[in-house]
N, C-alpha and C. Protein backbone atom coordinates (compact mmCIF):
# COMPACT_ATOMS: atom_id res chain seq x y z
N UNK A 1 28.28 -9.27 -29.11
CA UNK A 1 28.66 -9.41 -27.69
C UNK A 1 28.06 -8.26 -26.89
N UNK A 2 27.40 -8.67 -25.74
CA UNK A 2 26.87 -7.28 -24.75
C UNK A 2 28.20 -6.60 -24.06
N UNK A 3 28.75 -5.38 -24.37
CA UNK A 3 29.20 -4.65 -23.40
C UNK A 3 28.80 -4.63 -21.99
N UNK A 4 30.13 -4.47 -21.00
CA UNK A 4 29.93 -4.88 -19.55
C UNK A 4 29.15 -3.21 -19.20
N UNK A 5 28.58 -3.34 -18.28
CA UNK A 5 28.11 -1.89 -17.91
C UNK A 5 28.87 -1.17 -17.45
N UNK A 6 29.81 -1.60 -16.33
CA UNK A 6 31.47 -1.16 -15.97
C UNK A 6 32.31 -0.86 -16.59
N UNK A 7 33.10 0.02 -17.09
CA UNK A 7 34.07 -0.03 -18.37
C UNK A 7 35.37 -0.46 -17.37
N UNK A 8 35.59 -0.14 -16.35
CA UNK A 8 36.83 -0.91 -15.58
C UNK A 8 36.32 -2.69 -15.69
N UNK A 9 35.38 -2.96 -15.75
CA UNK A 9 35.16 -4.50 -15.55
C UNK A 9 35.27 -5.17 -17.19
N UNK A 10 36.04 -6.29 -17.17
CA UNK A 10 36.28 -6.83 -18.42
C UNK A 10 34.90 -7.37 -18.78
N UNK A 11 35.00 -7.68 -20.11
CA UNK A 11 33.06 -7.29 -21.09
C UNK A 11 33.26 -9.18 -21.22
N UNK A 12 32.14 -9.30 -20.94
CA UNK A 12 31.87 -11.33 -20.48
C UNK A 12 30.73 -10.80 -20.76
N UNK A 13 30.44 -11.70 -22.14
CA UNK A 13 28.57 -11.68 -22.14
C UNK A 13 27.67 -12.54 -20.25
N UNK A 14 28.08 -13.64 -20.03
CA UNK A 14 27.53 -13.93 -18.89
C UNK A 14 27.79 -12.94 -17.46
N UNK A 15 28.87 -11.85 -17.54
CA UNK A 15 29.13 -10.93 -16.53
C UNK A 15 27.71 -10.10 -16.64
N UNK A 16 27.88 -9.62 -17.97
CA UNK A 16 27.07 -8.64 -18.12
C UNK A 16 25.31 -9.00 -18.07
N UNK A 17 24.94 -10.03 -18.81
CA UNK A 17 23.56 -10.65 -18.35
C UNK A 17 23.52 -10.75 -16.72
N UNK A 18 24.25 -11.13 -15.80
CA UNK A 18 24.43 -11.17 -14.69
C UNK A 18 24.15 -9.58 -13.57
N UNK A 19 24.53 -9.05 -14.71
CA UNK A 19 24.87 -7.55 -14.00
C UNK A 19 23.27 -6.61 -13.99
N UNK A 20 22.63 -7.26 -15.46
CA UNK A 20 21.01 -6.19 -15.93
C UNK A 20 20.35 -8.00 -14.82
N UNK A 21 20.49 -8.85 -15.20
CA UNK A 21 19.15 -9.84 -14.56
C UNK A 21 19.25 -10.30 -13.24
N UNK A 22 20.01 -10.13 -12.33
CA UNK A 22 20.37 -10.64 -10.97
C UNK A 22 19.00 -10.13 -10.41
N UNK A 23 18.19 -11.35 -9.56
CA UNK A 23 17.23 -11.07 -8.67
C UNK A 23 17.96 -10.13 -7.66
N UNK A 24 18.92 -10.12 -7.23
CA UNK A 24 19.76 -9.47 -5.76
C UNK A 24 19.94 -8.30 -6.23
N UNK A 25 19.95 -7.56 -7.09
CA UNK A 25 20.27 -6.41 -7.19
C UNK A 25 18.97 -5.54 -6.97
N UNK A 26 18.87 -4.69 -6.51
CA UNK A 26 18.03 -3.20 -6.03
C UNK A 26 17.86 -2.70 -7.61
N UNK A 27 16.17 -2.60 -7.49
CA UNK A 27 15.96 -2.24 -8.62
C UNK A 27 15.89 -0.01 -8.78
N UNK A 28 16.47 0.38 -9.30
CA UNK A 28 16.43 1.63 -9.35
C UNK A 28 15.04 2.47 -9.89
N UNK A 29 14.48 3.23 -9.33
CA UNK A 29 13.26 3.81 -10.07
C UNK A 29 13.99 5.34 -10.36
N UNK A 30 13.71 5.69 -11.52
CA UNK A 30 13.82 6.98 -11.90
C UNK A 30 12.68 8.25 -11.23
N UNK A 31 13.00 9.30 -11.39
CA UNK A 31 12.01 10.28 -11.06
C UNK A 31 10.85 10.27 -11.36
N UNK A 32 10.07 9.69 -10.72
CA UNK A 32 8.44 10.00 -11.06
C UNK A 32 7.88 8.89 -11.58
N UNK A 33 8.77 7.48 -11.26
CA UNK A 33 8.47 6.03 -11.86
C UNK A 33 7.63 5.55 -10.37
N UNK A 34 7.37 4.20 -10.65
CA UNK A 34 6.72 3.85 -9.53
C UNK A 34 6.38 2.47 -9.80
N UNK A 35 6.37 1.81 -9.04
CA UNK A 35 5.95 0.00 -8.71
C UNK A 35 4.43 0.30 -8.72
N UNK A 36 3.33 -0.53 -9.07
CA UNK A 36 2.05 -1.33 -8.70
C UNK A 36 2.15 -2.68 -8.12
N UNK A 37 1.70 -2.40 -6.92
CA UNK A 37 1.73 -3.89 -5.79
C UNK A 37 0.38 -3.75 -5.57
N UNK A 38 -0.11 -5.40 -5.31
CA UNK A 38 -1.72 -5.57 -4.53
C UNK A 38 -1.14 -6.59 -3.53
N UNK A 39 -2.03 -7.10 -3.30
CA UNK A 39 -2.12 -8.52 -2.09
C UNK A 39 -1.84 -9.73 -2.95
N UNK A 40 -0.59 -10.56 -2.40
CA UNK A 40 -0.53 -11.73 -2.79
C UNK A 40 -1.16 -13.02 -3.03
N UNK A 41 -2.23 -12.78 -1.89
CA UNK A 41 -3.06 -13.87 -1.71
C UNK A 41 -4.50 -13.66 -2.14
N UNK A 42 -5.25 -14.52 -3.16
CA UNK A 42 -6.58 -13.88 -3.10
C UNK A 42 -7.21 -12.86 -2.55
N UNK A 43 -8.49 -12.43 -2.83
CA UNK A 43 -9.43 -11.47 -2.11
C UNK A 43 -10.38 -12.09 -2.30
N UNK A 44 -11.33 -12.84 -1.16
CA UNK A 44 -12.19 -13.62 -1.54
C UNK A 44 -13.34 -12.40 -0.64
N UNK A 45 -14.57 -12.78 -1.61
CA UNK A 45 -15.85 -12.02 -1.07
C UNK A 45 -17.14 -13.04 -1.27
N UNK A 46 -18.36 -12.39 -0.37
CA UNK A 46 -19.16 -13.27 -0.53
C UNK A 46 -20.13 -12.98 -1.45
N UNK A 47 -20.68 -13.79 -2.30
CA UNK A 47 -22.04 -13.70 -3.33
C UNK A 47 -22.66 -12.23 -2.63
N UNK A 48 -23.25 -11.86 -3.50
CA UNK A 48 -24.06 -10.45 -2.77
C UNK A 48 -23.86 -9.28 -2.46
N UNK A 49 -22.53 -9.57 -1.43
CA UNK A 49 -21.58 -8.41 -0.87
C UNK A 49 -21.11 -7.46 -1.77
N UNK A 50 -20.20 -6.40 -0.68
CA UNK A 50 -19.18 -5.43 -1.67
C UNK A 50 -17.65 -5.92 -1.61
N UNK A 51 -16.71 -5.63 -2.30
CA UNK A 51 -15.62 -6.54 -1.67
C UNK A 51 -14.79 -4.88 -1.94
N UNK A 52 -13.37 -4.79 -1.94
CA UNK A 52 -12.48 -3.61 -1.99
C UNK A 52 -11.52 -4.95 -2.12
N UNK A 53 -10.88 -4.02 -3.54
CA UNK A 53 -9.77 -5.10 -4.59
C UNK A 53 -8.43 -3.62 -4.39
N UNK A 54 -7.29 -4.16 -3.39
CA UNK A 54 -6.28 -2.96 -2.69
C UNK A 54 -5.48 -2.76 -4.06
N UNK A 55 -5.43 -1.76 -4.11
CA UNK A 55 -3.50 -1.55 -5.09
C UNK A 55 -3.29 -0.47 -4.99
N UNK A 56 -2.09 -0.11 -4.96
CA UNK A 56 -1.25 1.11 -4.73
C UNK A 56 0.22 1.30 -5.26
N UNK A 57 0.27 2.53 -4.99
CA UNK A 57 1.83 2.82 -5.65
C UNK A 57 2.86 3.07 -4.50
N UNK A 58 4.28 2.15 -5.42
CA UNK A 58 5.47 2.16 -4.24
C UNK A 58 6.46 2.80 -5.13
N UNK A 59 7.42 3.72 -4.58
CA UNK A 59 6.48 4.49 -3.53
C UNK A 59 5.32 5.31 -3.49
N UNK A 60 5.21 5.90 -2.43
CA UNK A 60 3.22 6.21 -2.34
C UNK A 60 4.13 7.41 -3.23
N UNK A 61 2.49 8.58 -3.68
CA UNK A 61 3.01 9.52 -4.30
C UNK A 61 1.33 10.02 -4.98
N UNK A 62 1.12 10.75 -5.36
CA UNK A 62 -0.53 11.43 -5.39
C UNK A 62 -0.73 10.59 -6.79
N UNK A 63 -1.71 10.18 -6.96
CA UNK A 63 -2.11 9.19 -8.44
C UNK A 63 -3.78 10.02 -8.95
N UNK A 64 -3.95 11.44 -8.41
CA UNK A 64 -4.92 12.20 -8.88
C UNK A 64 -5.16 12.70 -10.43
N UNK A 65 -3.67 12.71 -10.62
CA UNK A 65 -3.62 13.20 -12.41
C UNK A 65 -3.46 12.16 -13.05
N UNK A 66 -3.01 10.90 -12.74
CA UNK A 66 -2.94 9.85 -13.31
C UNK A 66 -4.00 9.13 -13.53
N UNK A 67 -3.80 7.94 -14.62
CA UNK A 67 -4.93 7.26 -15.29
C UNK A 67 -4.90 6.06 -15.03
N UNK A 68 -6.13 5.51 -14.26
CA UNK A 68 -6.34 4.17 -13.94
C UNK A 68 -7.29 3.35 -14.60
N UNK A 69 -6.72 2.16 -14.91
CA UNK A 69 -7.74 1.45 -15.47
C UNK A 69 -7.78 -0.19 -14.44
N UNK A 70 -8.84 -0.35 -14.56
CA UNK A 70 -9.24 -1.66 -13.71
C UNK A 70 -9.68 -2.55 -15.37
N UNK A 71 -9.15 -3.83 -15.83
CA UNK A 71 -9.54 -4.44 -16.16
C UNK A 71 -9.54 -5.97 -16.38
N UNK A 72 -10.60 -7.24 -16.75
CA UNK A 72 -10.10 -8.53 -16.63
C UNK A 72 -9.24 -8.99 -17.73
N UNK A 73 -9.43 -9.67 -18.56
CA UNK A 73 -7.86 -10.72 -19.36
C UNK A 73 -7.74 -9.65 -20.30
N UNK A 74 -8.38 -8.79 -20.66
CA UNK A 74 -7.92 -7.46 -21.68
C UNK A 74 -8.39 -6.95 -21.89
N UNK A 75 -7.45 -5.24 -21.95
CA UNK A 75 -7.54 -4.23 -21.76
C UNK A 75 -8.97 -3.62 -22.68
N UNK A 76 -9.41 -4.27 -23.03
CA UNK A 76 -10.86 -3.53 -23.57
C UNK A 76 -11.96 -3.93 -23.05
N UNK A 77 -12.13 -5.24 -21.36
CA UNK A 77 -12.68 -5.29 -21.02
C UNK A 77 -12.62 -4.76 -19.50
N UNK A 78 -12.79 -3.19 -19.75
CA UNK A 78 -12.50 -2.14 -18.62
C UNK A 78 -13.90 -2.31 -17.94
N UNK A 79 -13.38 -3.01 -16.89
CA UNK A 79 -14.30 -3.04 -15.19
C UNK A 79 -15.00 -1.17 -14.94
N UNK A 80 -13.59 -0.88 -14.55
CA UNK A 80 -13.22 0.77 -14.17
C UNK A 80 -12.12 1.35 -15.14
N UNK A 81 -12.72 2.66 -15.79
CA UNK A 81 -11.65 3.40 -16.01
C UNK A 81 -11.78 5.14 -15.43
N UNK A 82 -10.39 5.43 -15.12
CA UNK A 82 -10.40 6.91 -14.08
C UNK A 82 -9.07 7.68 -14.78
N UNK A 83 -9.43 8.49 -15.58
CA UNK A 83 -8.57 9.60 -16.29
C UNK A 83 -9.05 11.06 -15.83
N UNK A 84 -7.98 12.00 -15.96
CA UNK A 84 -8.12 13.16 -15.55
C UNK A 84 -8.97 13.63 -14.88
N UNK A 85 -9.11 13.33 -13.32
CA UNK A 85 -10.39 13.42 -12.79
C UNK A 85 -11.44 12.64 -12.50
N UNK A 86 -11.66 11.98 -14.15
CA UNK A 86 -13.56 11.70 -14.02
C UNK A 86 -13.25 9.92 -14.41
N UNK A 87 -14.85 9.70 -13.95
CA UNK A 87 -14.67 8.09 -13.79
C UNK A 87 -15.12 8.21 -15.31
N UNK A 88 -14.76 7.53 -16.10
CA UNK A 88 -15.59 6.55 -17.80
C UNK A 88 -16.14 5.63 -18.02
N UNK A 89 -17.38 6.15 -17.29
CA UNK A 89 -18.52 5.05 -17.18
C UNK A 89 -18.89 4.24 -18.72
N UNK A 90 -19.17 5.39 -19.18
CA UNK A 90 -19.32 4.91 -20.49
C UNK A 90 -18.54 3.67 -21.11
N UNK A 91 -17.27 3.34 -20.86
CA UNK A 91 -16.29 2.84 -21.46
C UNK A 91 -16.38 1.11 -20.59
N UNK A 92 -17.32 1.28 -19.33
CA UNK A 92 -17.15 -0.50 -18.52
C UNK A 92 -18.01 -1.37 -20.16
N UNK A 93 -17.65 -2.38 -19.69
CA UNK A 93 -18.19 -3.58 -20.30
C UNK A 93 -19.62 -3.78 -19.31
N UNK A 94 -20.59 -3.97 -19.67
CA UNK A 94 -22.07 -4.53 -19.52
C UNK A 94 -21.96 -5.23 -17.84
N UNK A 95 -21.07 -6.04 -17.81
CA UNK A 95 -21.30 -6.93 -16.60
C UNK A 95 -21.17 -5.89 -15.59
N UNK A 96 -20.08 -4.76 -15.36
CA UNK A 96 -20.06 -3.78 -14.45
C UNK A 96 -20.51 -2.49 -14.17
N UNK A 97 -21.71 -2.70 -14.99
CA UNK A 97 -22.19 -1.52 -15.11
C UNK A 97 -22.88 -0.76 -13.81
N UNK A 98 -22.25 0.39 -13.10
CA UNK A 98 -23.02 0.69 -12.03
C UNK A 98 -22.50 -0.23 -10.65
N UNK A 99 -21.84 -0.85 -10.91
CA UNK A 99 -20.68 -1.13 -9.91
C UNK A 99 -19.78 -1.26 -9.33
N UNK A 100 -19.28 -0.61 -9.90
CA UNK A 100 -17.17 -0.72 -9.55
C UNK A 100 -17.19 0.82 -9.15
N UNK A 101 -16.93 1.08 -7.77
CA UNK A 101 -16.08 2.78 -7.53
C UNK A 101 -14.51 2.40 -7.26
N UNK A 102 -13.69 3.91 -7.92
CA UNK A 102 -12.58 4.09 -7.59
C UNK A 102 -12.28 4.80 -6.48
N UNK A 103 -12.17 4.01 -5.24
CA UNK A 103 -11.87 4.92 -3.51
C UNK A 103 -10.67 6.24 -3.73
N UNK A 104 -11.56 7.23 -3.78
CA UNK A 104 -10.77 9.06 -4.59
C UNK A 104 -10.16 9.21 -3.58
N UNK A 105 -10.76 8.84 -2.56
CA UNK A 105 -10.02 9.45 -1.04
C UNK A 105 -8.44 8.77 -1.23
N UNK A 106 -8.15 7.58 -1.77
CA UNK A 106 -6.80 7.14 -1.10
C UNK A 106 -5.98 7.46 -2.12
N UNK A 107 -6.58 8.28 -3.20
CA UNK A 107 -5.39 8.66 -4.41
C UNK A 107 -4.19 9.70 -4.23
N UNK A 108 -4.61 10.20 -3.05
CA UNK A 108 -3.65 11.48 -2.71
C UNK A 108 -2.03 11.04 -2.48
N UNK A 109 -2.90 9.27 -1.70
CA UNK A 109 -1.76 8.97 -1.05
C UNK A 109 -1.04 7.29 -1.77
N UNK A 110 -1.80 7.64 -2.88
CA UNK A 110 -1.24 6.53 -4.10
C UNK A 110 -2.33 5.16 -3.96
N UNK A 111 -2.89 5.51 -2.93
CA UNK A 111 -4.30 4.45 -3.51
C UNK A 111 -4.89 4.41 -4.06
N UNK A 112 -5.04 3.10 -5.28
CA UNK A 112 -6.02 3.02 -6.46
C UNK A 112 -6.90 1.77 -6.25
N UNK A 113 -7.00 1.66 -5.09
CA UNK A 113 -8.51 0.56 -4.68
C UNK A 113 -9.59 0.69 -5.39
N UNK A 114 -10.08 -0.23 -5.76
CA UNK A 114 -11.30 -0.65 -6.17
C UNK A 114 -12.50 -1.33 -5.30
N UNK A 115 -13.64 -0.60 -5.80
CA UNK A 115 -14.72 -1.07 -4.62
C UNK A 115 -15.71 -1.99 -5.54
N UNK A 116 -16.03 -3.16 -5.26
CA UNK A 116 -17.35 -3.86 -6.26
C UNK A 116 -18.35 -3.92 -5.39
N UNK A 117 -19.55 -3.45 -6.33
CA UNK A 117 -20.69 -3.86 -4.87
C UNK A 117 -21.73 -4.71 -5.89
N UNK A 118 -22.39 -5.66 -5.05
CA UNK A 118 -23.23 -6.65 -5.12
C UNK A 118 -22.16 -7.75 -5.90
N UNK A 119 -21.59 -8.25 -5.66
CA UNK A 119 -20.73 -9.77 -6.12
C UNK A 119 -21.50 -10.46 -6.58
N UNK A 120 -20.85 -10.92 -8.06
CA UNK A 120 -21.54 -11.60 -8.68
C UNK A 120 -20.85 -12.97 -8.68
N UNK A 121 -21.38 -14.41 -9.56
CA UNK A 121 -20.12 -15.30 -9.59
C UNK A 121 -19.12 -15.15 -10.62
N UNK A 122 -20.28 -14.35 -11.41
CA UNK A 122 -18.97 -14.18 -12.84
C UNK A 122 -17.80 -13.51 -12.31
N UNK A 123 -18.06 -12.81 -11.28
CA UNK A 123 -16.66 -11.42 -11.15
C UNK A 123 -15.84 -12.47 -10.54
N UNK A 124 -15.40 -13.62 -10.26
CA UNK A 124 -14.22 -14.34 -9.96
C UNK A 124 -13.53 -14.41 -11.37
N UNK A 125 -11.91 -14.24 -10.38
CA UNK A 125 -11.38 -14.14 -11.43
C UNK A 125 -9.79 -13.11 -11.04
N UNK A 126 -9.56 -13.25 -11.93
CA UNK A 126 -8.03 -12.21 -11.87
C UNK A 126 -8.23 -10.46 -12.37
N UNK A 127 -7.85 -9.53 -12.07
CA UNK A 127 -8.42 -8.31 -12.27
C UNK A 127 -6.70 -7.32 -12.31
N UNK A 128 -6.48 -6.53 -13.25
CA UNK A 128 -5.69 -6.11 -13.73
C UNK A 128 -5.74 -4.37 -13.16
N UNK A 129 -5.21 -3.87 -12.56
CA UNK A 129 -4.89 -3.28 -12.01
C UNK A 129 -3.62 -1.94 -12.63
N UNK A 130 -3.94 -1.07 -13.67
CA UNK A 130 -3.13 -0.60 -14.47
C UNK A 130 -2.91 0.87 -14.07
N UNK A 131 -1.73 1.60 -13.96
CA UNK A 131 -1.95 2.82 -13.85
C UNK A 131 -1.10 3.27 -14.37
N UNK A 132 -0.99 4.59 -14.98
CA UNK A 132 -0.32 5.63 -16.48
C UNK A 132 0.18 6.45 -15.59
N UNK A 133 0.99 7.10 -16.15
CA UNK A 133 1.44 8.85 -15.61
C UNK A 133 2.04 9.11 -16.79
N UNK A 134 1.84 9.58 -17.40
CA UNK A 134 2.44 10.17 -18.82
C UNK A 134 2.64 8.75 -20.07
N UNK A 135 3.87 8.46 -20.20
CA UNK A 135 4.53 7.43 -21.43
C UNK A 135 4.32 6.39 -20.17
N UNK A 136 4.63 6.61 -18.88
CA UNK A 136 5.43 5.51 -18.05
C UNK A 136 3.87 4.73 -17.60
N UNK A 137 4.15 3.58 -17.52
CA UNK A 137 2.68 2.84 -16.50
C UNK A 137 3.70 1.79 -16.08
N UNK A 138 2.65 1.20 -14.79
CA UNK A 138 3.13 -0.33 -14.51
C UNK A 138 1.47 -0.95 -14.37
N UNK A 139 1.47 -1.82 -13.89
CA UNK A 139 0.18 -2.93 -13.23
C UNK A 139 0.69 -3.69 -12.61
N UNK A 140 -0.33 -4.48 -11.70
CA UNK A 140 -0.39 -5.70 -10.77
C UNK A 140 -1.66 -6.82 -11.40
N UNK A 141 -2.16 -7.31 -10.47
CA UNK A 141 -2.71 -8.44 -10.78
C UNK A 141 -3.17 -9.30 -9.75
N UNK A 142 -4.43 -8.79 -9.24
CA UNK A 142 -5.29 -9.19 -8.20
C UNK A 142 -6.30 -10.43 -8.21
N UNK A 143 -6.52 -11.13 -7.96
CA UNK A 143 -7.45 -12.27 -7.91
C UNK A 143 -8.23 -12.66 -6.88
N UNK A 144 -9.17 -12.48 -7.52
CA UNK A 144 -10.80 -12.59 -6.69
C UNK A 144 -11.60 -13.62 -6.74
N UNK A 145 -11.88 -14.39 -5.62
CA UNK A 145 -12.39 -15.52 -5.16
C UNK A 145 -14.05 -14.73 -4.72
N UNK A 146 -14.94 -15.67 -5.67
CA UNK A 146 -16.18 -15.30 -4.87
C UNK A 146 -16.65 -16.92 -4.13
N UNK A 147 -17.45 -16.53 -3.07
CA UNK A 147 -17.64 -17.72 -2.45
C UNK A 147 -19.29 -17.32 -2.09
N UNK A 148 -19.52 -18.33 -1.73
CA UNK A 148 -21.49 -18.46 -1.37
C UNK A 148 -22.29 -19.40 -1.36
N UNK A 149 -23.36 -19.37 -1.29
CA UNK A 149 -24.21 -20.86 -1.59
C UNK A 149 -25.25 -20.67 -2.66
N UNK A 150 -26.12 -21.04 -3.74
CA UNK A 150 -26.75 -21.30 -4.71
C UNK A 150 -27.44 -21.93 -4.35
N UNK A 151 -28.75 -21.80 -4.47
CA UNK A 151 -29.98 -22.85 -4.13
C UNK A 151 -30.68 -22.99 -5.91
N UNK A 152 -30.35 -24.64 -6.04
CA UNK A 152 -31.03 -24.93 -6.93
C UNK A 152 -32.06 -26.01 -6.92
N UNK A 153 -32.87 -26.29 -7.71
CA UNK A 153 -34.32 -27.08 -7.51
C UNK A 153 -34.23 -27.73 -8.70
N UNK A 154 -33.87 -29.17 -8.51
CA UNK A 154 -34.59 -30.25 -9.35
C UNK A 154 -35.84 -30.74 -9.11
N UNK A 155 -35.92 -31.33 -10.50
CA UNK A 155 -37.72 -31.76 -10.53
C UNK A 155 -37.85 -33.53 -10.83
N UNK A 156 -37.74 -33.89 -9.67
CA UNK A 156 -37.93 -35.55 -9.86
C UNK A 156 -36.30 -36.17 -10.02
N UNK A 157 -35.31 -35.60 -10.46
CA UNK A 157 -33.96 -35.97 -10.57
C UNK A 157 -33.59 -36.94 -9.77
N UNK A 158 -33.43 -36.14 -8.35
CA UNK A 158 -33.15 -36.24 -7.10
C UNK A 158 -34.03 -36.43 -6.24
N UNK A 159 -33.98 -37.25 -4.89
CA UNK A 159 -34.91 -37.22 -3.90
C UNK A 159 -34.76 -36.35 -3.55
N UNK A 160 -33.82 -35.50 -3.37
CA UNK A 160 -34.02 -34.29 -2.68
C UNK A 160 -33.87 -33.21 -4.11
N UNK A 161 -35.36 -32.51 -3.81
CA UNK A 161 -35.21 -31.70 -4.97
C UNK A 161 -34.61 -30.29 -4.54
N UNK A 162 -34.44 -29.44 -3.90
CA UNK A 162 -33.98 -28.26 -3.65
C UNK A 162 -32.33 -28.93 -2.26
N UNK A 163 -31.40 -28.20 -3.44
CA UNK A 163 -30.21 -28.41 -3.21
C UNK A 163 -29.49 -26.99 -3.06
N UNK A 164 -28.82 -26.90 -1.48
CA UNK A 164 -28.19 -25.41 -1.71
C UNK A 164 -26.05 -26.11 -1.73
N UNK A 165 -25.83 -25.52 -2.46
CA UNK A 165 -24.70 -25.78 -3.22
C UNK A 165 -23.65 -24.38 -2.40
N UNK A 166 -22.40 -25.23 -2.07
CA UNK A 166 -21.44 -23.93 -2.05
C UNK A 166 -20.51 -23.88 -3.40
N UNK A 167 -20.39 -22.39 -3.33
CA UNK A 167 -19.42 -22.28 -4.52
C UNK A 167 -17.71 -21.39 -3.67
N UNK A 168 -16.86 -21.05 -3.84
CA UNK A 168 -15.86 -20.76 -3.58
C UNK A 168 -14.71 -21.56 -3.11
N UNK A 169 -13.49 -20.98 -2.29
CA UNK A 169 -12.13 -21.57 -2.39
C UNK A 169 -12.44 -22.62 -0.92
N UNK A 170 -13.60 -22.65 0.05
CA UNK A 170 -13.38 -23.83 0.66
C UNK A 170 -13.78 -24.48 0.46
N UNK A 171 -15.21 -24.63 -0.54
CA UNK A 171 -15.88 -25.79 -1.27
C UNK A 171 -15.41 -26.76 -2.08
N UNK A 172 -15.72 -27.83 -1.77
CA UNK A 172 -15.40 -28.79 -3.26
C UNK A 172 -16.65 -29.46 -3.97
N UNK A 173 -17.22 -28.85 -5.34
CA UNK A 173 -18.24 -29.65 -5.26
C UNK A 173 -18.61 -29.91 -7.30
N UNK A 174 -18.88 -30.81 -7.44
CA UNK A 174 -19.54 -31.06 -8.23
C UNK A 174 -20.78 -30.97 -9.11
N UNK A 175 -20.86 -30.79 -9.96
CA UNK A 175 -22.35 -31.05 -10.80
C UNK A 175 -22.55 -31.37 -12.22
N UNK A 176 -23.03 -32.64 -12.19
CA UNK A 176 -23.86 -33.35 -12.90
C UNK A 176 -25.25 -33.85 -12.92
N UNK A 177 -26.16 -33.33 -13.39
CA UNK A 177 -27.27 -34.22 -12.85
C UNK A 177 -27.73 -35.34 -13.20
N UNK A 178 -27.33 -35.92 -14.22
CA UNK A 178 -27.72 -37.19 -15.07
C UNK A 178 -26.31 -38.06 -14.54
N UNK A 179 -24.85 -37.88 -14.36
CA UNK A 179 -24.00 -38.65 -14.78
C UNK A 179 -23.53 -38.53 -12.90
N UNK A 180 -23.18 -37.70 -12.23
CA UNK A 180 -22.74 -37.72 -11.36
C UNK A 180 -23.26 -37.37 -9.70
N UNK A 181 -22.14 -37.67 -8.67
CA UNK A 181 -23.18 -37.33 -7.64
C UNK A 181 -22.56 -35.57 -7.13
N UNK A 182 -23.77 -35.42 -6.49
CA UNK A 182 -23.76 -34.23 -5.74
C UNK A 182 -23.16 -33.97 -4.02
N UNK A 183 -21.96 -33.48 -3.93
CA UNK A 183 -21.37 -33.57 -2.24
C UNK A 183 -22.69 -32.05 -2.20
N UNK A 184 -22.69 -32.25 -0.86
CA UNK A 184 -23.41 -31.16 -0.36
C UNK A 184 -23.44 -31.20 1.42
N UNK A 185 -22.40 -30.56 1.62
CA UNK A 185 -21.91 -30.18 3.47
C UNK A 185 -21.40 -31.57 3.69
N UNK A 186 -20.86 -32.33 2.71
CA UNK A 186 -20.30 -33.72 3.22
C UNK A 186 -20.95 -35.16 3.07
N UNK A 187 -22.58 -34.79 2.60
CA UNK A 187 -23.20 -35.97 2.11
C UNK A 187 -23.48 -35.79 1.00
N UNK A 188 -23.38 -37.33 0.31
CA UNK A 188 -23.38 -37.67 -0.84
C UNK A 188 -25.00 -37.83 -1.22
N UNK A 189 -25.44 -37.04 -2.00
CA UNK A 189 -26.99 -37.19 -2.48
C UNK A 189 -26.96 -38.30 -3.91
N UNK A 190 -27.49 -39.39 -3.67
CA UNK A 190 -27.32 -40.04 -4.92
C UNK A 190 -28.77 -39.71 -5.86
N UNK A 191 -28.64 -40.00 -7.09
CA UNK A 191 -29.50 -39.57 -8.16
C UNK A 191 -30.05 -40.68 -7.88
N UNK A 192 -31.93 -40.29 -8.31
CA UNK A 192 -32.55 -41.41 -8.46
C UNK A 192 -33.59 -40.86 -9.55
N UNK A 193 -33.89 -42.15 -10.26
CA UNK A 193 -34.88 -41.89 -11.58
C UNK A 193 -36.21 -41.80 -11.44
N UNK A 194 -36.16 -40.55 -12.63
CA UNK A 194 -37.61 -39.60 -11.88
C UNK A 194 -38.68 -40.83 -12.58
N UNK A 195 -39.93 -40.53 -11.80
CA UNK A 195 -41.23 -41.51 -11.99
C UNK A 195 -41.38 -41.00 -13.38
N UNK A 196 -42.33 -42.41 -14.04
CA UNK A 196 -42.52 -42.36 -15.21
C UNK A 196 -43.87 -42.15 -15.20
C-alpha cells in the first residue's frame, strides 16, 4: 500500500496516487533544478538558409558551466555538444559537421539556442535539446520543418522534363516516376512513354 504524504490524511492508495500525479498541482523545483522548454509549434526553415532552434531554462539562470547537448533520435547522434566552456566538435556526427553554433551570448541568461546554417533536407526532423548541471538534467524536443523547392530533370519520362518540386509543411506532393502522377503548383503532369 502507498503511504499518504499527509500523516493527518488517512493512507488511500487512490488518495495518495492522486496527491504525487494530479496535473493541477504546482510542480516544485528544488535549488538549482530547472525546466527545458522550446516552441510548441514547429520551426520551419528554408532549404539553404540558417534557421535558430530556441530552448531555454525556466527559470532563466546562467547555463555557462553547464553541459549542452543538441541531439536527433539518440544521444550518440550529437548535432552540438557544449561542456565546460568549449564546443566538441569532434564528437558531431558527419551530417553536421561545421554547422551547428551554440548562441554563447544567451547562456548567461539560460539560453541554449541553436543556430544551423545552410539547411539541408535531411535536418528535418525532431532535435533533442538536453542540458546537465551536475547529476540533475532535463530536455525538450524541438521539431524542424525544412521547406523549399528541388529541381529535378527527367529524360523522356515526362513531357515535361525539368520539374521543380516543393518539399515542406505547405506542400503536398508526390513521387513516382513510372507508377504515379506528379502535382506540381496544382497541375497534374501526367507520365508519358519515352520514345523508343
Amino acid at each position: 500500500m502507498v503511504s499518504s504524504p499527509d500523516p493527518d490524511l488517512p493512507s488511500h492508495p487512490c488518495l495518495s496516487l492522486f496527491y504525487v500525479y494530479s496535473p493541477f498541482l504546482p510542480i516544485a523545483l528544488s535549488a538549482g533544478q530547472f525546466m527545458v522548454t522550446g516552441p510548441t509549434q514547429p520551426v520551419v526553415a528554408m532549404f539553404g538558409a540558417e534557421v535558430e532552434l530556441p530552448c531555454h531554462l525556466d527559470p532563466q539562470m546562467n547555463a555557462e558551466h553547464m553541459e549542452v547537448r543538441w541531439y536527433r533520435d539518440d544521444v550518440s547522434n550529437v548535432v552540438h555538444h557544449y561542456r565546460e566552456g568549449k564546443d566538441l566538435d569532434e564528437e558531431q556526427i558527419l551530417d553536421y559537421a561545421g554547422r551547428t553554433e551554440l548562441l554563447k551570448e544567451g547562456l548567461t541568461d539560460g539560453r541554449v539556442t541553436l543556430r544551423l546554417h545552410n539547411v539541408l533536407f535531411l535536418d528535418d526532423g525532431d532535435y533533442v535539446c538536453h542540458v546537465q548541471d551536475g547529476e540533475f538534467y532535463e530536455q525538450a524536443i524541438i521539431h524542424l520543418s525544412v521547406a523549399g523547392e528541388l529541381l529535378v530533370r527527367y529524360f523522356g519520362i515526362f513531357s515535361e522534363q525539368c520539374l521543380r518540386l516543393g518539399f515542406g509543411p505547405r506542400f503536398n506532393w508526390t513521387l513516382n516516376p513510372i507508377l504515379e502522377l506528379v502535382r506540381h503548383a496544382g497541375k497534374t503532369l501526367q507520365p508519358t512513354q519515352p520514345s523508343l
